[in-house]
Protein backbone atom coordinates (compact mmCIF):
# COMPACT_ATOMS: atom_id res chain seq x y z
CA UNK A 1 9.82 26.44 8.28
CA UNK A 2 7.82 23.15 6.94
CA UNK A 3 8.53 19.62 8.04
CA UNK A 4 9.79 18.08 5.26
CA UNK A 5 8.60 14.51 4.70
CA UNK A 6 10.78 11.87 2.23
CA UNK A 7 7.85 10.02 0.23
CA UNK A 8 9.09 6.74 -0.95
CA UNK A 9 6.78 4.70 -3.90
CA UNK A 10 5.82 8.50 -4.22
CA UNK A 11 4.83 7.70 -7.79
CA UNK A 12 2.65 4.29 -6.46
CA UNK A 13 -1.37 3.82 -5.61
CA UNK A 14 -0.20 4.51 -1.80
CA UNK A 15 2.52 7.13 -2.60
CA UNK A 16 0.58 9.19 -4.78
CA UNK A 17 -2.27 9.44 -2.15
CA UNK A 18 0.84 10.24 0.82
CA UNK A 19 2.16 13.14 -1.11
CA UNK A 20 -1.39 14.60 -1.50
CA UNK A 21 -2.46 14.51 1.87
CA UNK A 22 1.19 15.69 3.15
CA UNK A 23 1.07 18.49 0.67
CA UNK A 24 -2.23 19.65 1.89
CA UNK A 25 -1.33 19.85 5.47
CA UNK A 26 1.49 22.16 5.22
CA UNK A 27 4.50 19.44 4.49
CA UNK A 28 7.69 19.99 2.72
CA UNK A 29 7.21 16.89 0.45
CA UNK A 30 10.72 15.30 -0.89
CA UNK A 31 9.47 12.69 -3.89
CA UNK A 32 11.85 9.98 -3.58
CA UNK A 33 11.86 7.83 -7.34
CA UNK A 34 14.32 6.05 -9.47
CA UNK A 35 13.18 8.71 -12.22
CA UNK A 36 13.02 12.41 -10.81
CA UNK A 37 11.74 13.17 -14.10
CA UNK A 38 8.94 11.21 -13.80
CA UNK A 39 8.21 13.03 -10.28
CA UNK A 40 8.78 16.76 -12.26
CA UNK A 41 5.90 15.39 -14.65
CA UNK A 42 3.32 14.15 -12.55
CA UNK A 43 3.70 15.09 -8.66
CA UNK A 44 4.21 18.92 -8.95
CA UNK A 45 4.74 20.66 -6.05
CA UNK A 46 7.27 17.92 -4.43
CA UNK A 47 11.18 17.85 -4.72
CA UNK A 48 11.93 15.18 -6.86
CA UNK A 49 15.16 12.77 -5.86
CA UNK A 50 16.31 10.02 -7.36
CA UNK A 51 16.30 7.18 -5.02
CA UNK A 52 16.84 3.47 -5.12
CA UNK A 53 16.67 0.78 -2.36
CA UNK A 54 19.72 -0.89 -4.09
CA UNK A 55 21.84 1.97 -4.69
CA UNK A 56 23.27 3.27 -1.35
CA UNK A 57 24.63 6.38 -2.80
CA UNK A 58 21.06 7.80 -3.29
CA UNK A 59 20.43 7.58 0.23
CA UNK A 60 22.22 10.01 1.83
CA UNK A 61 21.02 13.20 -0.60
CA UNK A 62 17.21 11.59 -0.14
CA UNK A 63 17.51 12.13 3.27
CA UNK A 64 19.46 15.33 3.70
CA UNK A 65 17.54 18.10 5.90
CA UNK A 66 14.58 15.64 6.07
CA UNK A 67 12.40 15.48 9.56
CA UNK A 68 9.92 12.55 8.84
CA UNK A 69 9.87 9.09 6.43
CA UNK A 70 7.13 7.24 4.90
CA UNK A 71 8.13 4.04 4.11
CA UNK A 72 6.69 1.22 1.84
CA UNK A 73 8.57 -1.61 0.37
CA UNK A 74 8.88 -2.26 -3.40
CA UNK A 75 6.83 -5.72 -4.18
CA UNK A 76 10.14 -6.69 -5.79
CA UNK A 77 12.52 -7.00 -3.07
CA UNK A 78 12.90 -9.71 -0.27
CA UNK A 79 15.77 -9.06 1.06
CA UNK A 80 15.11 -6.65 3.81
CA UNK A 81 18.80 -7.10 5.61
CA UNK A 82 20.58 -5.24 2.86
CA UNK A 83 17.50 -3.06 1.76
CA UNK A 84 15.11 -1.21 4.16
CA UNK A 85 16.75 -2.62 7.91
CA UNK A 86 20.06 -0.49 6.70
CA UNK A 87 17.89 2.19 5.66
CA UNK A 88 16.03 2.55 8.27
CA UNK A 89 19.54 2.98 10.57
CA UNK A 90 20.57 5.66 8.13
CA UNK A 91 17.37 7.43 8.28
CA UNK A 92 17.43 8.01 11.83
CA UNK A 93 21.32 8.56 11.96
CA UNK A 94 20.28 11.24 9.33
CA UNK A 95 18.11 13.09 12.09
CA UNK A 96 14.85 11.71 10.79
CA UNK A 97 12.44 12.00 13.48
CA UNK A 98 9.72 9.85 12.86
CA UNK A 99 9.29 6.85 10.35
CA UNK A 100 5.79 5.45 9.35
CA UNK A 101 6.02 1.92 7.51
CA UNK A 102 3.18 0.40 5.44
CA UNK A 103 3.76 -2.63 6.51
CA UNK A 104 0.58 -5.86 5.82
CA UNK A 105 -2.30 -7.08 7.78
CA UNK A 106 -1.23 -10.00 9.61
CA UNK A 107 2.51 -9.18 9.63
CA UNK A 108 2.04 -9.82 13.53
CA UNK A 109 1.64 -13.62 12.80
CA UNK A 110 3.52 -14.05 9.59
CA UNK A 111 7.24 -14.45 10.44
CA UNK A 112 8.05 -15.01 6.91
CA UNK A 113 6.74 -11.60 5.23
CA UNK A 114 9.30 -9.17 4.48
CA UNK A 115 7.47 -6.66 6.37
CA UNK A 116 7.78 -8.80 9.31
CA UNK A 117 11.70 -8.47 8.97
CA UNK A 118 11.14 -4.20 9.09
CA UNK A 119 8.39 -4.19 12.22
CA UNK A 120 11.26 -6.13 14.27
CA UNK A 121 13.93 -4.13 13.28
CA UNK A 122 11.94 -0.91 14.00
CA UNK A 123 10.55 -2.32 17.32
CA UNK A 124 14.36 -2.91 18.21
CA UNK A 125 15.68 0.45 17.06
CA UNK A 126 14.19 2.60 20.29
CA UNK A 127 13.63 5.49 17.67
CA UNK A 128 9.65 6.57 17.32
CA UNK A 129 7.87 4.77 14.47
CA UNK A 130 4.49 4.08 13.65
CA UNK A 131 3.60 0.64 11.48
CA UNK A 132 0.37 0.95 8.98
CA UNK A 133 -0.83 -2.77 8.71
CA UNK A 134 -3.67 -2.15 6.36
CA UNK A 135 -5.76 -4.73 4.44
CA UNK A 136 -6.46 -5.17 1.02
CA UNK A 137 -6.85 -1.90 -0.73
CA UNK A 138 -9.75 -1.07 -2.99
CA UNK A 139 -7.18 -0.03 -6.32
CA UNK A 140 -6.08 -4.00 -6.46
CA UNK A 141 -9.17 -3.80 -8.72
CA UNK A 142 -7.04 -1.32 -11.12
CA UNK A 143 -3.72 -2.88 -10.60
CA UNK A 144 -3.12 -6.63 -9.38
CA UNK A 145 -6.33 -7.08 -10.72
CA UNK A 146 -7.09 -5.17 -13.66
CA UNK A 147 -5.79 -7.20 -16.46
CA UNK A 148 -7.89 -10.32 -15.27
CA UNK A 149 -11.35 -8.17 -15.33
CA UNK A 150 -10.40 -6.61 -18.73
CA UNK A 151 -9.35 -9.88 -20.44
CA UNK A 152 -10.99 -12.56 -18.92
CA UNK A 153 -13.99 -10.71 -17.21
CA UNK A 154 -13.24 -12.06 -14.44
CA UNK A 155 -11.75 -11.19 -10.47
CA UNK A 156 -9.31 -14.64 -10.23
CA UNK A 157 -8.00 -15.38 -6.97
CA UNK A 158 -7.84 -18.15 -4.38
CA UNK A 159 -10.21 -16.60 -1.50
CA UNK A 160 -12.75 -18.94 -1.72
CA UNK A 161 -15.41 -17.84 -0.02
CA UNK A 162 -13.92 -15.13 2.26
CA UNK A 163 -14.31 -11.78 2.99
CA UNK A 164 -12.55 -8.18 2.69
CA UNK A 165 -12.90 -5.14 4.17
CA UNK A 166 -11.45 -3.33 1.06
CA UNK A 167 -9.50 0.02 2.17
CA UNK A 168 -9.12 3.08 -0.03
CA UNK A 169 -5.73 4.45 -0.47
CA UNK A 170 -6.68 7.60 0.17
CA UNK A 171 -7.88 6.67 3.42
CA UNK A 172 -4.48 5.66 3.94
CA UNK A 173 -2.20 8.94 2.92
CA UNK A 174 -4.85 10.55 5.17
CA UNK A 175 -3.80 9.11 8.20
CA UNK A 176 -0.52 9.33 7.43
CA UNK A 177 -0.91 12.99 7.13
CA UNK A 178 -2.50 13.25 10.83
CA UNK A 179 0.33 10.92 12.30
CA UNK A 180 2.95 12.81 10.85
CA UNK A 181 0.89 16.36 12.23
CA UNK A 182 1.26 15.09 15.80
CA UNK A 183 3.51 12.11 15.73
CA UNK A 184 4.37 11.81 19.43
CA UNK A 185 0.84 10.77 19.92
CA UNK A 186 1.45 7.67 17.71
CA UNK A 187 4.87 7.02 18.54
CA UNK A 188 6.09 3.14 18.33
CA UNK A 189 2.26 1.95 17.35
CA UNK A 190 0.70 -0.46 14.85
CA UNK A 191 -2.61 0.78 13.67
CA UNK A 192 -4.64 -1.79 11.43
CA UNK A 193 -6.72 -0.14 8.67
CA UNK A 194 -9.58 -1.23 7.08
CA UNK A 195 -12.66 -0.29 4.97
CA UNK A 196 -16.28 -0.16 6.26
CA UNK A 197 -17.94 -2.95 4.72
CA UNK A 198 -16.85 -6.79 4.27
CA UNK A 199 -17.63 -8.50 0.56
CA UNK A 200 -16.96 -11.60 -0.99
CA UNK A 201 -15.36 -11.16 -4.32
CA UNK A 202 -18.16 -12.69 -5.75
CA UNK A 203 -20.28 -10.01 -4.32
CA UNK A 204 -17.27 -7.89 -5.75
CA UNK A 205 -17.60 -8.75 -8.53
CA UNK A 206 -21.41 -7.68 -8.94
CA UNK A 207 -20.80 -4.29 -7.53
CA UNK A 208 -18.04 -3.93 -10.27
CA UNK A 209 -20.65 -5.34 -12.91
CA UNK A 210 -23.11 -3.12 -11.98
CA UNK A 211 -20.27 -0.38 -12.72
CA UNK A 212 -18.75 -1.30 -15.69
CA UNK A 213 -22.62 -2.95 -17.11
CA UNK A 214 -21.12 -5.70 -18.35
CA UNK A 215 -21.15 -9.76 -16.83
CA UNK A 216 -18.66 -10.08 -14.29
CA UNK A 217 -17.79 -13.18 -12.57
CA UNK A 218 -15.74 -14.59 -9.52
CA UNK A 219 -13.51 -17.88 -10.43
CA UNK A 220 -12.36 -19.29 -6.91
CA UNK A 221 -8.81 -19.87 -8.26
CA UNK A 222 -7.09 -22.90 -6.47
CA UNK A 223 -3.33 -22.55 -5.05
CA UNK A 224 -1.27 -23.99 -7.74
CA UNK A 225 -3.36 -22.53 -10.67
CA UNK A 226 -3.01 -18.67 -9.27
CA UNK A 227 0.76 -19.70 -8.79
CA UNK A 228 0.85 -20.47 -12.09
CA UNK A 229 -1.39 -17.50 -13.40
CA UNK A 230 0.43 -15.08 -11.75
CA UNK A 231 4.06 -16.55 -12.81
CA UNK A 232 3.59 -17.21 -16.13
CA UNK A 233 0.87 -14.82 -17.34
CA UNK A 234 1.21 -11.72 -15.24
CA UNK A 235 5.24 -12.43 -14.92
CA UNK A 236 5.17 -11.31 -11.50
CA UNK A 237 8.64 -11.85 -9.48
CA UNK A 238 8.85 -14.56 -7.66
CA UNK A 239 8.92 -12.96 -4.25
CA UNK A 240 5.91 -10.97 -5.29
CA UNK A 241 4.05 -14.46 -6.13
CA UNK A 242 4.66 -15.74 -2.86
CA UNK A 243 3.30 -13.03 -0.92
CA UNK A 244 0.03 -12.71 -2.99
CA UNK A 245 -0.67 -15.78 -2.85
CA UNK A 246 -0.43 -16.34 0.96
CA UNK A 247 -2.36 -13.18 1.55
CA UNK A 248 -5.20 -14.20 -0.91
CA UNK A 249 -4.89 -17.58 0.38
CA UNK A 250 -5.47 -16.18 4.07
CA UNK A 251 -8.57 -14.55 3.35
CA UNK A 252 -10.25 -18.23 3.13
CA UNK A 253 -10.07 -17.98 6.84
CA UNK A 254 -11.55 -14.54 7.43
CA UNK A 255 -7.99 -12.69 7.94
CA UNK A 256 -9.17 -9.28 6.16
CA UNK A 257 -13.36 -9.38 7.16
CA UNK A 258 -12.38 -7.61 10.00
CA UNK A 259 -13.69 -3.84 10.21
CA UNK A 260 -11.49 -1.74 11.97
CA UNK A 261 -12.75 2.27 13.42
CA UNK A 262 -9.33 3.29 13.70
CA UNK A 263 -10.05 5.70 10.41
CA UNK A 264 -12.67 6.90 12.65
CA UNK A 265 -10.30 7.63 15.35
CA UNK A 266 -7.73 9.23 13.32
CA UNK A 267 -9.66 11.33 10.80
CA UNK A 268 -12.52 11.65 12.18
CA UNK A 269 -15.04 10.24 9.39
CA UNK A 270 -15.85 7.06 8.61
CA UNK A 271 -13.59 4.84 6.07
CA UNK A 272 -14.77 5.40 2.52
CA UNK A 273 -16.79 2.68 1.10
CA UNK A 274 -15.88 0.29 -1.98
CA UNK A 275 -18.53 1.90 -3.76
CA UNK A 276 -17.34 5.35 -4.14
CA UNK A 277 -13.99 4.19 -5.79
CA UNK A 278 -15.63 2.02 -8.22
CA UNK A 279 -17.79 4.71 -9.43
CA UNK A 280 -15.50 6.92 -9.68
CA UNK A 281 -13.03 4.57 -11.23
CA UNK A 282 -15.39 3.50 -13.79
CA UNK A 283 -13.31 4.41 -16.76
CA UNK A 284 -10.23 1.97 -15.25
CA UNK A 285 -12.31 -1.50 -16.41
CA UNK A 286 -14.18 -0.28 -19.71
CA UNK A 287 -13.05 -2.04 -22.73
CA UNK A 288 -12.37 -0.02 -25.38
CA UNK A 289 -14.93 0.35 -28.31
CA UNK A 290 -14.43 -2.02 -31.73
């Protein structure tokens, strides 16, 4: 019989891409989602289960006859003491095996991220884990930043001048797929992922113009004005401002320029380039004709 493998954010830009890659290698693939009905509709193939971080009683049924547990932890929540630490502890009293977090670059130095709060409790468990810390994914372009280039026509951050190795979520639910196939050999590891190339957003920005064939540009946003953008335009949580911020913010200093091989390692092809997802993601930042 299959390993069965409890997809949480299954429905998300890194969930989506977990429960293809897990499907395709042969996993039992358990779709875990406040609205099963929403799983039914578009991730066929999966078992749907209703499943919420802040309702204990979904836990238990997610988890039933489940072997291995991809992780990720909704934007939303901060608290991690009464949301994924206790999870965690009932995923492995449940039997689960193995537990791979998607956790944030940098989460090594950052004491304050919630992720930070997860990698210690996992580190302390003495159950085998794997923590993802990837950097900034490619699709921020058709989610945290999407509304910005369609309105504004514009990428608005505070990175100043720094750089990003932008990683495509696929590249992601692939590896998770090849831990998960042998997961002893990655057992209590934190793997940093990364794309191939480092760009500015301003030379984002052209490679998205070029794209789209419209005038792009990149407005170097300063702390307290992306604070403000993303509170009272995008109406972001709170928690979820914070953490954007500080990431974005980090980038000044070359946190995410780094180009990792461990894609190389693990799937043995290079990490896919920023290019490929904006062409074929084209569609995501046209403006719809008068």
């Amino acid at each position: 019989m299959s390993a069965r493998v409890l997809v949480t954010g299954a429905l998300g830009n890194v969930g989506r891409e977990v429960v293809r890659a897990c499907l395709a290698a042969g996993f039992i693939v358990r779709a875990a989602e406040q609205d099963p009905e929403r799983v039914r509709e578009r991730a066929p193939g999966t078992e749907p289960v209703r499943f919420d971080f802040l309702d204990r009683a979904t836990w238990q049924p997610a988890l039933r006859e489940v072997d291995f547990v991809f992780l990720l932890r909704p934007p939303p929540l901060g608290d991690m003491t009464t949301t994924l630490n206790p999870f965690v502890d009932e995923a492995f009293a449940a039997g689960v095996k193995h537990l791979v977090f998607l956790s944030v670059a940098g989460a090594e130095t950052k004491s304050w991220v919630p992720h930070r709060k997860v990698e210690d409790h996992l580190a302390a468990s003495g159950k085998p884990w794997t923590v993802l810390r990837p950097g900034f994914f490619a699709q921020n372009l058709a989610d945290a930043y999407r509304l910005d280039v369609l309105e504004d026509d514009r990428l608005y951050v505070p990175a100043g001048t720094g750089r990003v190795a932008f990683l495509d979520v696929a590249d992601v639910g692939d590896v998770v797929a090849r831990i998960l196939t042998s997961p002893a050999d990655f057992a209590h590891r934190a793997i940093r992922l990364a794309g191939p190339e480092a760009v500015t957003f301003e030379q984002l920005a052209q490679k998205l113009a070029a794209v789209v064939n419209r005038p792009l540009r990149y407005t170097a946003a300063s702390i307290a004005g992306y604070v403000w953008h993303l509170w009272r335009h995008r109406r972001l949580p709170l928690m979820q401002v914070i953490v954007q911020t500080v990431l974005h913010v980090g980038l000044r200093s070359g946190e995410a320029e780094a180009i990792d091989d461990a894609q190389l390692a693990l799937l043995g092809r290079s990490a896919s380039p920023i290019d490929g997802y904006l062409a074929r993601s084209r569609a995501v930042w046209m403006k719809p004709h008068p």
